[in-house]
PDBML (XML) file of the C-alpha atoms, coordinates in Angstrom:
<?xml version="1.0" encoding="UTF-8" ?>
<PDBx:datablock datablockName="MODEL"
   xmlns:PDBx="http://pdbml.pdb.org/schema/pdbx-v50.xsd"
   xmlns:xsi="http://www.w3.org/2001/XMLSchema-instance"
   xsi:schemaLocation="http://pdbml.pdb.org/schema/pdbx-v50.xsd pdbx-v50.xsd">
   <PDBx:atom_siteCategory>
      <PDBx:atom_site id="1">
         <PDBx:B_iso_or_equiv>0.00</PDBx:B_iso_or_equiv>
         <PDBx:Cartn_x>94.524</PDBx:Cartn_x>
         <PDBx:Cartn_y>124.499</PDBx:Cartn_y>
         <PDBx:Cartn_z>116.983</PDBx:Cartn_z>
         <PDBx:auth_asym_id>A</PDBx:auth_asym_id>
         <PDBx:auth_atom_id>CA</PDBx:auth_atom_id>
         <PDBx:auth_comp_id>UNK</PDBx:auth_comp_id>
         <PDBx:auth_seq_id>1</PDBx:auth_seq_id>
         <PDBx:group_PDB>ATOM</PDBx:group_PDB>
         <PDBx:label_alt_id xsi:nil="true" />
         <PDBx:label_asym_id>A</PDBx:label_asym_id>
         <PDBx:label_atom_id>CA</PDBx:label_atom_id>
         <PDBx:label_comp_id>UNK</PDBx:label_comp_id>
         <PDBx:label_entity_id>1</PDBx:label_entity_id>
         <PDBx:label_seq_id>1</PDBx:label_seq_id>
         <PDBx:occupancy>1.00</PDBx:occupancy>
         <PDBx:pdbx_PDB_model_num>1</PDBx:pdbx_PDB_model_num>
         <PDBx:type_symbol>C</PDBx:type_symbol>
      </PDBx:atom_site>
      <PDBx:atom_site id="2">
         <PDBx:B_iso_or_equiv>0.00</PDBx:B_iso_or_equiv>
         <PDBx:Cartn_x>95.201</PDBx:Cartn_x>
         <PDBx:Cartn_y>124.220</PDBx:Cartn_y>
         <PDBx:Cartn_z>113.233</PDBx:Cartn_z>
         <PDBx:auth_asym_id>A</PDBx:auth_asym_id>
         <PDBx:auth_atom_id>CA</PDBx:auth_atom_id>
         <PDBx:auth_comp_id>UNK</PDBx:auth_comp_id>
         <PDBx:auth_seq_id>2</PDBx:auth_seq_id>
         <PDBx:group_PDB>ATOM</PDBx:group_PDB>
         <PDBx:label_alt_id xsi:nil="true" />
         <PDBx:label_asym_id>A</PDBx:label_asym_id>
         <PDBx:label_atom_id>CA</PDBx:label_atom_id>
         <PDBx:label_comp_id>UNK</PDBx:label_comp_id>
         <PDBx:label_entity_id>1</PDBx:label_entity_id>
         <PDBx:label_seq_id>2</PDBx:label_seq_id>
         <PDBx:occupancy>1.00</PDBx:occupancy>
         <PDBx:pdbx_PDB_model_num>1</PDBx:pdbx_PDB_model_num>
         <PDBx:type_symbol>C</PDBx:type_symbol>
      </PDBx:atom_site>
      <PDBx:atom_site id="3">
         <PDBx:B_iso_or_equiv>0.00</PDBx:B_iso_or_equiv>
         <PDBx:Cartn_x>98.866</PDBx:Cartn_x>
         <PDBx:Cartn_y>124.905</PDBx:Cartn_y>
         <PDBx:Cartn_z>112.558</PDBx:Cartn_z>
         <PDBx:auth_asym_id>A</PDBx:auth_asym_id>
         <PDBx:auth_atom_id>CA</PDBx:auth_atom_id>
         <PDBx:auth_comp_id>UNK</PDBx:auth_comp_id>
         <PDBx:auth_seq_id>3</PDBx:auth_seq_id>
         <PDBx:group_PDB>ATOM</PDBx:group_PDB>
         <PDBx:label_alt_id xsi:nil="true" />
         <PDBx:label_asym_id>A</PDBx:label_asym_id>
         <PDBx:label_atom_id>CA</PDBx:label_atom_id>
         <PDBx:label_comp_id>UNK</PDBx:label_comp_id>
         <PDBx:label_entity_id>1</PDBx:label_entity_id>
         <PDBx:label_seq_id>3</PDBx:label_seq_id>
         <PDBx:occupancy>1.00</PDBx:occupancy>
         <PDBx:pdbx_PDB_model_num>1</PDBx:pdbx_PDB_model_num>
         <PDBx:type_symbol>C</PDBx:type_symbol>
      </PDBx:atom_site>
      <PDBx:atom_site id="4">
         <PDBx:B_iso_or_equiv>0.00</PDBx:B_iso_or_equiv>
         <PDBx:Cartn_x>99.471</PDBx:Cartn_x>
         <PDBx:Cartn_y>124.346</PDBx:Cartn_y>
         <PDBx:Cartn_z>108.231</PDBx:Cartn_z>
         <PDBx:auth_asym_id>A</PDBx:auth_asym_id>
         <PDBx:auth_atom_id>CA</PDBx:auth_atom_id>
         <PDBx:auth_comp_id>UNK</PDBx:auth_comp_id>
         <PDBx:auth_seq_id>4</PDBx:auth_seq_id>
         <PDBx:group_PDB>ATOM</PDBx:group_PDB>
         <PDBx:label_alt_id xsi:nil="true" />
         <PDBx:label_asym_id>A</PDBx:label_asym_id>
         <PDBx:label_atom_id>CA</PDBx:label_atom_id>
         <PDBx:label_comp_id>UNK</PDBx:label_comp_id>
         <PDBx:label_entity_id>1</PDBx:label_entity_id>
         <PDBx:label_seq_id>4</PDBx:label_seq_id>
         <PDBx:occupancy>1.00</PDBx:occupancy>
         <PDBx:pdbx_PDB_model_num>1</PDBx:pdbx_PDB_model_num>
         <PDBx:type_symbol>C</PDBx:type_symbol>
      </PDBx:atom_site>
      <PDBx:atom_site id="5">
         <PDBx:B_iso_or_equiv>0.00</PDBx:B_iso_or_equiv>
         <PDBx:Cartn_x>96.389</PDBx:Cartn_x>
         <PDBx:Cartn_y>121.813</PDBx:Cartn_y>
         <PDBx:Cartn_z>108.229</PDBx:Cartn_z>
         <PDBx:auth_asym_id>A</PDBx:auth_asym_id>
         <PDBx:auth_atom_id>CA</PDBx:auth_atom_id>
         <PDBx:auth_comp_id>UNK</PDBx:auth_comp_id>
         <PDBx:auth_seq_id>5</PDBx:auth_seq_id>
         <PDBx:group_PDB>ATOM</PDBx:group_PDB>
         <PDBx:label_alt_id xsi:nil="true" />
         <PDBx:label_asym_id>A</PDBx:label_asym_id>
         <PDBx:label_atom_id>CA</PDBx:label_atom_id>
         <PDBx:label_comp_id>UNK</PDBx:label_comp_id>
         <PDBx:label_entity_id>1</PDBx:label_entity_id>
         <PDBx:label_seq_id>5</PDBx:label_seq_id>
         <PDBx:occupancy>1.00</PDBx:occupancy>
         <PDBx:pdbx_PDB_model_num>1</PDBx:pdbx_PDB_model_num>
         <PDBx:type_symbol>C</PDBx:type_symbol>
      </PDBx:atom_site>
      <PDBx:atom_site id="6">
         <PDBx:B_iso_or_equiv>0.00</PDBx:B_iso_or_equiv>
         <PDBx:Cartn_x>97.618</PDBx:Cartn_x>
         <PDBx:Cartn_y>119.884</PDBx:Cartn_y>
         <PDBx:Cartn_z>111.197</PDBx:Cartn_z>
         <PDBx:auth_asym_id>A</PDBx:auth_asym_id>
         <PDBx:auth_atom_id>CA</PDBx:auth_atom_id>
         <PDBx:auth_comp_id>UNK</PDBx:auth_comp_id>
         <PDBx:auth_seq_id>6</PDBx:auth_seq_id>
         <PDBx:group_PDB>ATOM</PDBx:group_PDB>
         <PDBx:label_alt_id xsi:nil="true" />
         <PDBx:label_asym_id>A</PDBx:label_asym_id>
         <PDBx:label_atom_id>CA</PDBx:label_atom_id>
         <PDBx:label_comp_id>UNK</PDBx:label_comp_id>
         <PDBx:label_entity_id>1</PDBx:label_entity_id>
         <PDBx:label_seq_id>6</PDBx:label_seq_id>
         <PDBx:occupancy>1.00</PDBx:occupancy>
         <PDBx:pdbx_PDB_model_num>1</PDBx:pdbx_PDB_model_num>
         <PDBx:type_symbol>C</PDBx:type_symbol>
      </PDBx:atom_site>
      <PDBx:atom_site id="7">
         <PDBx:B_iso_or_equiv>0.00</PDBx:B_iso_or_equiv>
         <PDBx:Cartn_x>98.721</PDBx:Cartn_x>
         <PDBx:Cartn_y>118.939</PDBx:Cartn_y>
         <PDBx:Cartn_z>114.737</PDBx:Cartn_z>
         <PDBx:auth_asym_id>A</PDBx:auth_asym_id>
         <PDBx:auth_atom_id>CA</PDBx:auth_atom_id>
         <PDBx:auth_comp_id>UNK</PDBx:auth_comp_id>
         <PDBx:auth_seq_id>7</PDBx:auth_seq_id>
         <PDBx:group_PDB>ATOM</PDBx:group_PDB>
         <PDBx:label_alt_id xsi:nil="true" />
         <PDBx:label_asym_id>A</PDBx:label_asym_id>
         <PDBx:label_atom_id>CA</PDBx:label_atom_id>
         <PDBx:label_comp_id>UNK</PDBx:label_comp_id>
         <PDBx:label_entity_id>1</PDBx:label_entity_id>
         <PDBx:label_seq_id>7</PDBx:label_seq_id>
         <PDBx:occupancy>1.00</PDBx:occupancy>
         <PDBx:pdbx_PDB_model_num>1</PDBx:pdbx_PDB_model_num>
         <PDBx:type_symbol>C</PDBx:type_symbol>
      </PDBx:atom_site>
      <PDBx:atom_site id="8">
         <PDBx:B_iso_or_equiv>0.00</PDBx:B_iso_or_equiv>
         <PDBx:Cartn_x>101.089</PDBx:Cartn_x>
         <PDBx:Cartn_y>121.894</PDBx:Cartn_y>
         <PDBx:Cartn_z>115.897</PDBx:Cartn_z>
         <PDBx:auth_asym_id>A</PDBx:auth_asym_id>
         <PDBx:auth_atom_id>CA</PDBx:auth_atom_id>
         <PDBx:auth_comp_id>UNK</PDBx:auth_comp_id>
         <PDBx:auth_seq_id>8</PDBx:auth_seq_id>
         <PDBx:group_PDB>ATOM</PDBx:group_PDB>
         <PDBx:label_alt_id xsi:nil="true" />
         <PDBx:label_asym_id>A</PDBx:label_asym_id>
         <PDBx:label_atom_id>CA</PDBx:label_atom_id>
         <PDBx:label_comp_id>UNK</PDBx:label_comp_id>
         <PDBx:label_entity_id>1</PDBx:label_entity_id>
         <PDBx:label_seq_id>8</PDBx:label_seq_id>
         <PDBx:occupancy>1.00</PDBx:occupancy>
         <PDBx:pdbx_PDB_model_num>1</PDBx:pdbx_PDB_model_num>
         <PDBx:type_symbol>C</PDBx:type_symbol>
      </PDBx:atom_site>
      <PDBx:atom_site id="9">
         <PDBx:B_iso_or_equiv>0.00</PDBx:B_iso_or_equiv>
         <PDBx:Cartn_x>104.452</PDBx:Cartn_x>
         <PDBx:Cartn_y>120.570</PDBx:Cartn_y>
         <PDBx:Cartn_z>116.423</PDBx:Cartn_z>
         <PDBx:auth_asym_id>A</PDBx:auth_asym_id>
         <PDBx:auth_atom_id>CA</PDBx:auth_atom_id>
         <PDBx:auth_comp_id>UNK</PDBx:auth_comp_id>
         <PDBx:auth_seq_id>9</PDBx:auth_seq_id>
         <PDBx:group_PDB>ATOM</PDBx:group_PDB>
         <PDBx:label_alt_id xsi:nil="true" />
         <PDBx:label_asym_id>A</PDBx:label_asym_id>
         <PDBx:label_atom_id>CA</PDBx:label_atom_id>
         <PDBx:label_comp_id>UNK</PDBx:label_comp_id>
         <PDBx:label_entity_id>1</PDBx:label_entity_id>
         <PDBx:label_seq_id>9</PDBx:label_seq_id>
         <PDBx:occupancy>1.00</PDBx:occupancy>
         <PDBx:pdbx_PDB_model_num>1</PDBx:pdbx_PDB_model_num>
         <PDBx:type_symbol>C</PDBx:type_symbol>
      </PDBx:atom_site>
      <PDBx:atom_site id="10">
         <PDBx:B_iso_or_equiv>0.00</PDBx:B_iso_or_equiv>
         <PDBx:Cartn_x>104.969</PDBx:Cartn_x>
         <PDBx:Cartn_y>120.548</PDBx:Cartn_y>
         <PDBx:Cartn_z>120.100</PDBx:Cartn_z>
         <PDBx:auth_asym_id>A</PDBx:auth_asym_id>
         <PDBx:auth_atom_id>CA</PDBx:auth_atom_id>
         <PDBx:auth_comp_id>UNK</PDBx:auth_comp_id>
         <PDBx:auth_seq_id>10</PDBx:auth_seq_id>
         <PDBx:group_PDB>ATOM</PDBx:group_PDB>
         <PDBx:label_alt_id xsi:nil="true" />
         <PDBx:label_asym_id>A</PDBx:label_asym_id>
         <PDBx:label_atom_id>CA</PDBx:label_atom_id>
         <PDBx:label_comp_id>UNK</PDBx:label_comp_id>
         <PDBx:label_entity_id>1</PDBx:label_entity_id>
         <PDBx:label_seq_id>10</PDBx:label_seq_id>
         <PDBx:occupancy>1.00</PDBx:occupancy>
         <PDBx:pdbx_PDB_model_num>1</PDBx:pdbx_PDB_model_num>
         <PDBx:type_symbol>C</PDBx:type_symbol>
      </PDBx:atom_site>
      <PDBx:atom_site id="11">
         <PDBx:B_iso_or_equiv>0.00</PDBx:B_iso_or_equiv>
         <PDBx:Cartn_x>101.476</PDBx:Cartn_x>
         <PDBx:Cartn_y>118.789</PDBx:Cartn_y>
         <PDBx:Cartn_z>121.036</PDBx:Cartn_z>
         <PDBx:auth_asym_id>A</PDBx:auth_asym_id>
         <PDBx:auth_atom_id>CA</PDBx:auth_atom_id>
         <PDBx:auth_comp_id>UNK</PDBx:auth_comp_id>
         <PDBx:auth_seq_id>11</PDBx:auth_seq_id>
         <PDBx:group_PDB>ATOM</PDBx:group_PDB>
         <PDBx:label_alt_id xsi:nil="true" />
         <PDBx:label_asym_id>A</PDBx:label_asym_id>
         <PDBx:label_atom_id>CA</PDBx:label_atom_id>
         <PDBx:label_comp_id>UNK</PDBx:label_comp_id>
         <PDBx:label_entity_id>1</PDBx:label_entity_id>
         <PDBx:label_seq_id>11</PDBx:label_seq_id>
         <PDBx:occupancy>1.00</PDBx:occupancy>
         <PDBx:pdbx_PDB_model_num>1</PDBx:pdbx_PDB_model_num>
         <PDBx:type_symbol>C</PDBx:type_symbol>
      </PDBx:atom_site>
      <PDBx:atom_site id="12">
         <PDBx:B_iso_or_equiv>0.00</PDBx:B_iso_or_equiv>
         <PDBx:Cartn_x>102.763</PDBx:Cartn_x>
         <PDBx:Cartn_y>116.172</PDBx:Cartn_y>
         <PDBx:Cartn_z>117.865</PDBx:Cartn_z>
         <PDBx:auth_asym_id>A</PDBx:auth_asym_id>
         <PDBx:auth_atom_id>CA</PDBx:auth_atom_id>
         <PDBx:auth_comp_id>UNK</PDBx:auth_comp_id>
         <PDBx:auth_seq_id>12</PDBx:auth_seq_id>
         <PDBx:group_PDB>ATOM</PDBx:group_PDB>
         <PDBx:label_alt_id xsi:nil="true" />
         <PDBx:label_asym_id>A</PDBx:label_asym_id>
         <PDBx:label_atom_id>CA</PDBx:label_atom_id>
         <PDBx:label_comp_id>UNK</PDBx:label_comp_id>
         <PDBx:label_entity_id>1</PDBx:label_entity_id>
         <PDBx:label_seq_id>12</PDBx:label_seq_id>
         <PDBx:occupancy>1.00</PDBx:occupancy>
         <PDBx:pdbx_PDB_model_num>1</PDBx:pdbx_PDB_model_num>
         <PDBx:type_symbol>C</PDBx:type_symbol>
      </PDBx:atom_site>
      <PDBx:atom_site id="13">
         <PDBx:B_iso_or_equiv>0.00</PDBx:B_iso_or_equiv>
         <PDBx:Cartn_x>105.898</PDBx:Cartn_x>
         <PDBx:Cartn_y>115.551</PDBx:Cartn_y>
         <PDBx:Cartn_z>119.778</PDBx:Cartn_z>
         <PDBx:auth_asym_id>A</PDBx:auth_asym_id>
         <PDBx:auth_atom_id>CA</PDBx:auth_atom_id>
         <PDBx:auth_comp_id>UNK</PDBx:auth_comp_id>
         <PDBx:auth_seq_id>13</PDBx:auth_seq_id>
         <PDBx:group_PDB>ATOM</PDBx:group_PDB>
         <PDBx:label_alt_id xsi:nil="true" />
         <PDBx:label_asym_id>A</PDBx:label_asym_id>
         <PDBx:label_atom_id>CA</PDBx:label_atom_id>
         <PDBx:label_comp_id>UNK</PDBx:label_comp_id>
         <PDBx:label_entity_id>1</PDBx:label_entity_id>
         <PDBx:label_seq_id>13</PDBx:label_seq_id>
         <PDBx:occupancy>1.00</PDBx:occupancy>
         <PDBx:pdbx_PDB_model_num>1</PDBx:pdbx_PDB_model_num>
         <PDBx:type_symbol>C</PDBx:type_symbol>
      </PDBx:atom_site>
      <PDBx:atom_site id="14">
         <PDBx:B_iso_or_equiv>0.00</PDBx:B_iso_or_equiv>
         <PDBx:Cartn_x>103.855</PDBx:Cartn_x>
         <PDBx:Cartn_y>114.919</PDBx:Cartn_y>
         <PDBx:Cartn_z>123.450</PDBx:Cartn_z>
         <PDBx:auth_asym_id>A</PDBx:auth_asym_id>
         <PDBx:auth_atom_id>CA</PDBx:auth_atom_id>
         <PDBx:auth_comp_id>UNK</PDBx:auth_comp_id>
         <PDBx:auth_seq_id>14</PDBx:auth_seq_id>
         <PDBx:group_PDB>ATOM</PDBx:group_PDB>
         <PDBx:label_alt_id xsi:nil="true" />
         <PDBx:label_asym_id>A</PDBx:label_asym_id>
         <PDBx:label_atom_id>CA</PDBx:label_atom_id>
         <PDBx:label_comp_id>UNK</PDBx:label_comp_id>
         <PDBx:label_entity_id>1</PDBx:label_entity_id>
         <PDBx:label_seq_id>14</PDBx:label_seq_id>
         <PDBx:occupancy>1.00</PDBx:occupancy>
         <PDBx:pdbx_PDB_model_num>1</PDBx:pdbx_PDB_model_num>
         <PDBx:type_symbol>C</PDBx:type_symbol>
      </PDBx:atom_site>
      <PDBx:atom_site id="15">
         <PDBx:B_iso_or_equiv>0.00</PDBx:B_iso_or_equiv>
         <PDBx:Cartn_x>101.570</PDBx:Cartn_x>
         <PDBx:Cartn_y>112.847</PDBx:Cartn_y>
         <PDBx:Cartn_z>121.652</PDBx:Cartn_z>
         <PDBx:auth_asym_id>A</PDBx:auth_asym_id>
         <PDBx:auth_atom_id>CA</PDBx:auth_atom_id>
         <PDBx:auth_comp_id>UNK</PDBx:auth_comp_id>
         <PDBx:auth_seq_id>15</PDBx:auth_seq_id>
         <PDBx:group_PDB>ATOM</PDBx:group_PDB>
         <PDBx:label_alt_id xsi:nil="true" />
         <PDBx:label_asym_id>A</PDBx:label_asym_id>
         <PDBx:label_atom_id>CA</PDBx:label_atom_id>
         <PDBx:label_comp_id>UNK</PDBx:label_comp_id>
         <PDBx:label_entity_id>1</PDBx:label_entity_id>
         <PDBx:label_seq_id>15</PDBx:label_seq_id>
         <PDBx:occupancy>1.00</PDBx:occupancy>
         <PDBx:pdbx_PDB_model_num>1</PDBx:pdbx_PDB_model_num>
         <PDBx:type_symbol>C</PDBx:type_symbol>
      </PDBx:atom_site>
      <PDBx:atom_site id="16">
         <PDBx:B_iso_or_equiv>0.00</PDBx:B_iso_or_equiv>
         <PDBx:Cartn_x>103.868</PDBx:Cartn_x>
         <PDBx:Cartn_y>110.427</PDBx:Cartn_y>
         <PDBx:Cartn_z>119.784</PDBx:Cartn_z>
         <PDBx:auth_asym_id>A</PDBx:auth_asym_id>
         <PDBx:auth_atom_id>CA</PDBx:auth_atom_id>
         <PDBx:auth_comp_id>UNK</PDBx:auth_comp_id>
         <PDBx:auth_seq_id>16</PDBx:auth_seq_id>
         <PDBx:group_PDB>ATOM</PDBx:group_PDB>
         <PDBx:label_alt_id xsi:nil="true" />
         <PDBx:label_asym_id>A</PDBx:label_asym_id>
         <PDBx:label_atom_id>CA</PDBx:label_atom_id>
         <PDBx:label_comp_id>UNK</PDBx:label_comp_id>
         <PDBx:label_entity_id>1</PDBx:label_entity_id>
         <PDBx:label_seq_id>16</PDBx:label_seq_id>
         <PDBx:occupancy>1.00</PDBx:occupancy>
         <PDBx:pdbx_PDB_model_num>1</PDBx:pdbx_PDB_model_num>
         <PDBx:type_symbol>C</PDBx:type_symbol>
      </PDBx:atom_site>
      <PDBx:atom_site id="17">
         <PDBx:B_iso_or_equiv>0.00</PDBx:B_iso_or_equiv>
         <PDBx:Cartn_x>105.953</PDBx:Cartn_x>
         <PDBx:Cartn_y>110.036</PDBx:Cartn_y>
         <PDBx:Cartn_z>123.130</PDBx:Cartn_z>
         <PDBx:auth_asym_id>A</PDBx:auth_asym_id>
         <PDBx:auth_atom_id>CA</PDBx:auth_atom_id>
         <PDBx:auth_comp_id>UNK</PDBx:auth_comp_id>
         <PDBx:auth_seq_id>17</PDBx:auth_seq_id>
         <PDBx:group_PDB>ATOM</PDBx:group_PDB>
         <PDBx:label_alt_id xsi:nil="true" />
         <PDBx:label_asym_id>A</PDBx:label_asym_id>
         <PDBx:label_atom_id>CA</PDBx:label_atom_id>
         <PDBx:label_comp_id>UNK</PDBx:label_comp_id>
         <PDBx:label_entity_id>1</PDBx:label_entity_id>
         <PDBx:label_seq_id>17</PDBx:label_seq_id>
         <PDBx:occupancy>1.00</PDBx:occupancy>
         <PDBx:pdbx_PDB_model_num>1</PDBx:pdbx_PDB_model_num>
         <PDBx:type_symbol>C</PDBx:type_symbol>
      </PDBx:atom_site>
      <PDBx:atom_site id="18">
         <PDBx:B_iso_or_equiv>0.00</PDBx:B_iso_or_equiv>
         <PDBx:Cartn_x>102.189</PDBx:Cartn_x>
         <PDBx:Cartn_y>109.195</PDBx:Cartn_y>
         <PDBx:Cartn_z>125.297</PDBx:Cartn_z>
         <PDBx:auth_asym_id>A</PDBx:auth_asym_id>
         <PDBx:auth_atom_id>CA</PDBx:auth_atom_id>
         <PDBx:auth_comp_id>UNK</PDBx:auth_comp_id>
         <PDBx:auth_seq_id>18</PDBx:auth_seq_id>
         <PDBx:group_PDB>ATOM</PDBx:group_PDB>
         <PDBx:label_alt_id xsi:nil="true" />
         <PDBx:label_asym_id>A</PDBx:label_asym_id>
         <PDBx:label_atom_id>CA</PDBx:label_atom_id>
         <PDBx:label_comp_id>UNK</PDBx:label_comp_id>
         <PDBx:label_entity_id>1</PDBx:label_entity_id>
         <PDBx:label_seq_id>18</PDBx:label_seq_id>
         <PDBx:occupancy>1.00</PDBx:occupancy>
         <PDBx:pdbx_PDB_model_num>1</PDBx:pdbx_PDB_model_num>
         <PDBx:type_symbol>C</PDBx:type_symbol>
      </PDBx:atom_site>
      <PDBx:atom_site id="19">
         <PDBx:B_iso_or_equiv>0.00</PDBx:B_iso_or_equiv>
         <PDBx:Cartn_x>101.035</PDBx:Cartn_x>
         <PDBx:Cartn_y>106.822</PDBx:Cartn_y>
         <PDBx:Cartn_z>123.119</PDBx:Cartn_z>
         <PDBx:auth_asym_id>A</PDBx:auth_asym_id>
         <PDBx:auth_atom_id>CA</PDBx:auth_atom_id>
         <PDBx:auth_comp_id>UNK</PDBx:auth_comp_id>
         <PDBx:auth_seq_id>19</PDBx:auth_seq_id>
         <PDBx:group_PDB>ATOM</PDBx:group_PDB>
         <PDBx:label_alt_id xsi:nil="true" />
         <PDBx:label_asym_id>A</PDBx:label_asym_id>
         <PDBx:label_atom_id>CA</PDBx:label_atom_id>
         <PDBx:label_comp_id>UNK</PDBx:label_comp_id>
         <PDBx:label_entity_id>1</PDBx:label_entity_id>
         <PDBx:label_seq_id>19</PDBx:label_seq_id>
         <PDBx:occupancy>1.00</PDBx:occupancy>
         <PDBx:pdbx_PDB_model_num>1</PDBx:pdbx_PDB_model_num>
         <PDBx:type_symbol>C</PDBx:type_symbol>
      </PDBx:atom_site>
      <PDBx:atom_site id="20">
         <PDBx:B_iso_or_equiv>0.00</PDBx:B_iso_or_equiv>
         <PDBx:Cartn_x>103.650</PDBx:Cartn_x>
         <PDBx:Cartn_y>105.160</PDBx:Cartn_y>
         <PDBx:Cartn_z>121.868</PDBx:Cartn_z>
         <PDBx:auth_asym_id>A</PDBx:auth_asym_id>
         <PDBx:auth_atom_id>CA</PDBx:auth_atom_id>
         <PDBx:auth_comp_id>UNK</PDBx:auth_comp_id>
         <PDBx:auth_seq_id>20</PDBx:auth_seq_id>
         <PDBx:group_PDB>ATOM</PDBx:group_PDB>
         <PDBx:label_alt_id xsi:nil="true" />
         <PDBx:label_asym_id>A</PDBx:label_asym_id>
         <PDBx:label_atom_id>CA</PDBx:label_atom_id>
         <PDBx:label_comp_id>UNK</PDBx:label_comp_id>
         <PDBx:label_entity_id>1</PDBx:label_entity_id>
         <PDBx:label_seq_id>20</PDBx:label_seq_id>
         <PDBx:occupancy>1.00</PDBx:occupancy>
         <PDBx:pdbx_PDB_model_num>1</PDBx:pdbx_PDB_model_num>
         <PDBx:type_symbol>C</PDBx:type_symbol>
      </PDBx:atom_site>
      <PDBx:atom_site id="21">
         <PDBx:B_iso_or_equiv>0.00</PDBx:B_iso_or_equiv>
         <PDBx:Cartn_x>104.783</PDBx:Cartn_x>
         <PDBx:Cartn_y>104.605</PDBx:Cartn_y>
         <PDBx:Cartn_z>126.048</PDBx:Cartn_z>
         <PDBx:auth_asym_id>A</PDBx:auth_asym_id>
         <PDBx:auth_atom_id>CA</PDBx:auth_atom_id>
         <PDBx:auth_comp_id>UNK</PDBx:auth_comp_id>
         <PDBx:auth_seq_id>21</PDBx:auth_seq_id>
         <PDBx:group_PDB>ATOM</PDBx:group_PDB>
         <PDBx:label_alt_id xsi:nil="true" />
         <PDBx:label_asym_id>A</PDBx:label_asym_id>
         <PDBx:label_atom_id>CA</PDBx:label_atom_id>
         <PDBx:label_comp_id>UNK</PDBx:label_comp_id>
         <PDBx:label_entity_id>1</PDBx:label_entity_id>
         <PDBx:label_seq_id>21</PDBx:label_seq_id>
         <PDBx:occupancy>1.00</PDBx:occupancy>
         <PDBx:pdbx_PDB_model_num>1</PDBx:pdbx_PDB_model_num>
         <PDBx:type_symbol>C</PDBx:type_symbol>
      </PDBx:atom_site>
      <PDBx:atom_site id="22">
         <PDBx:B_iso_or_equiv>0.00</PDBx:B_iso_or_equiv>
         <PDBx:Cartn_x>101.063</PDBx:Cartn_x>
         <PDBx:Cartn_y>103.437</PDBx:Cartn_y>
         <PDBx:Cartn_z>125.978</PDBx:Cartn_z>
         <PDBx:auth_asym_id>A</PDBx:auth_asym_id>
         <PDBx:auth_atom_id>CA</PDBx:auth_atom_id>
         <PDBx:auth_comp_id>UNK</PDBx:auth_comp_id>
         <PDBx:auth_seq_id>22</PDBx:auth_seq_id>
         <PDBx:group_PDB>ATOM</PDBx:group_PDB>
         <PDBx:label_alt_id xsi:nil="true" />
         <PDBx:label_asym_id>A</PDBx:label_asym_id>
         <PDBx:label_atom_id>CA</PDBx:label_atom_id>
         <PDBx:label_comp_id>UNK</PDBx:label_comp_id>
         <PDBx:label_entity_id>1</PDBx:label_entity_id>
         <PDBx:label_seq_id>22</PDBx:label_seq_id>
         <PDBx:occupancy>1.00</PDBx:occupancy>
         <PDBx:pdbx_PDB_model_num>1</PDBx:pdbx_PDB_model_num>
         <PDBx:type_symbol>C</PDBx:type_symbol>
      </PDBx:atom_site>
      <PDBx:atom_site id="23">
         <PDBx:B_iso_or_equiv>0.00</PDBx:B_iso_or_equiv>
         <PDBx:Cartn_x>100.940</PDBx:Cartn_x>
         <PDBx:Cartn_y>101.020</PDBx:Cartn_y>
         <PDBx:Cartn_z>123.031</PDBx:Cartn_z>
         <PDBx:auth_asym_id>A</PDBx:auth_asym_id>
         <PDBx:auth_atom_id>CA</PDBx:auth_atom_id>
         <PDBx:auth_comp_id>UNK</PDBx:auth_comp_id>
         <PDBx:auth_seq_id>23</PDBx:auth_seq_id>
         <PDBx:group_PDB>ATOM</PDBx:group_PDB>
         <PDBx:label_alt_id xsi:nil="true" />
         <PDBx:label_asym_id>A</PDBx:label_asym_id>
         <PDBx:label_atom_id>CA</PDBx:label_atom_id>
         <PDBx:label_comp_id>UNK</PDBx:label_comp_id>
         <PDBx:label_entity_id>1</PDBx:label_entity_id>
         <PDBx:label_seq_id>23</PDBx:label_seq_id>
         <PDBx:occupancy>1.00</PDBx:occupancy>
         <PDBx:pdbx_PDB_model_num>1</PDBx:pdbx_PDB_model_num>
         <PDBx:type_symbol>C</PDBx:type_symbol>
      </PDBx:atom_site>
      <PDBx:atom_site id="24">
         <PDBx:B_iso_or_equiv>0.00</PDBx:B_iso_or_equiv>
         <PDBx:Cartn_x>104.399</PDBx:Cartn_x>
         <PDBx:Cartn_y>99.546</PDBx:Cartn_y>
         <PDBx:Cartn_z>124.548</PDBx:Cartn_z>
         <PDBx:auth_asym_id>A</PDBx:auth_asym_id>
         <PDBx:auth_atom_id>CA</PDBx:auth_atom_id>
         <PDBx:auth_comp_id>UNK</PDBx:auth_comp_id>
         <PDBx:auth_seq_id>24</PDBx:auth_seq_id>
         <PDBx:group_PDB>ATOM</PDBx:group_PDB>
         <PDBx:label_alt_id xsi:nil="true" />
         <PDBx:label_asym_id>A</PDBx:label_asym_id>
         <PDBx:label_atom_id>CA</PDBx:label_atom_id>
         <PDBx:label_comp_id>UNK</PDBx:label_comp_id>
         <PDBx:label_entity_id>1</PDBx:label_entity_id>
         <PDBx:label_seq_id>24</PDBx:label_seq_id>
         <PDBx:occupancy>1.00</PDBx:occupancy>
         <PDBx:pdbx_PDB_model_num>1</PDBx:pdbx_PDB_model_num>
         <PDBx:type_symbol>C</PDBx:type_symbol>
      </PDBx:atom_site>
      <PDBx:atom_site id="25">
         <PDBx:B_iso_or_equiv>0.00</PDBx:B_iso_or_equiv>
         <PDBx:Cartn_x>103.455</PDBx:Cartn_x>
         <PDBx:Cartn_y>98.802</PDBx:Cartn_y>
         <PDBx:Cartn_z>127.870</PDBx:Cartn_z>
         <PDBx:auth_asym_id>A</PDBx:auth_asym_id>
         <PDBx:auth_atom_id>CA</PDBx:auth_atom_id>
         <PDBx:auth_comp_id>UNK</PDBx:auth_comp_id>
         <PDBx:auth_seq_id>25</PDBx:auth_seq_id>
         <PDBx:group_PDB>ATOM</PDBx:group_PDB>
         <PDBx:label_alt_id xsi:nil="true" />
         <PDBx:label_asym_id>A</PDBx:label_asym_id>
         <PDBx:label_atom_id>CA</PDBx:label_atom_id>
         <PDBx:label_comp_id>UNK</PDBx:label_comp_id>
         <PDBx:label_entity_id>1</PDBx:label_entity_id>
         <PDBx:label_seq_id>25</PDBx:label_seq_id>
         <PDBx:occupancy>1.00</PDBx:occupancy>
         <PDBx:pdbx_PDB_model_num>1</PDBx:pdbx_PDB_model_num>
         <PDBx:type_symbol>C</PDBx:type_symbol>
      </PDBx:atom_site>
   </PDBx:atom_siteCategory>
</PDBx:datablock>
């Protein structure tokens, strides 16, 4: 959803921590 013209905080959180586990491995 749109949360103040971006990525709601939670789903922000999970997707910094995915990728960035991702990127590093």
């Amino acid at each position: 959803p749109v949360h103040y013209s971006g990525v709601p905080g939670t789903m922000k959180s999970f997707l910094d921590r995915l990728f960035y586990v991702s990127t590093s491995n």
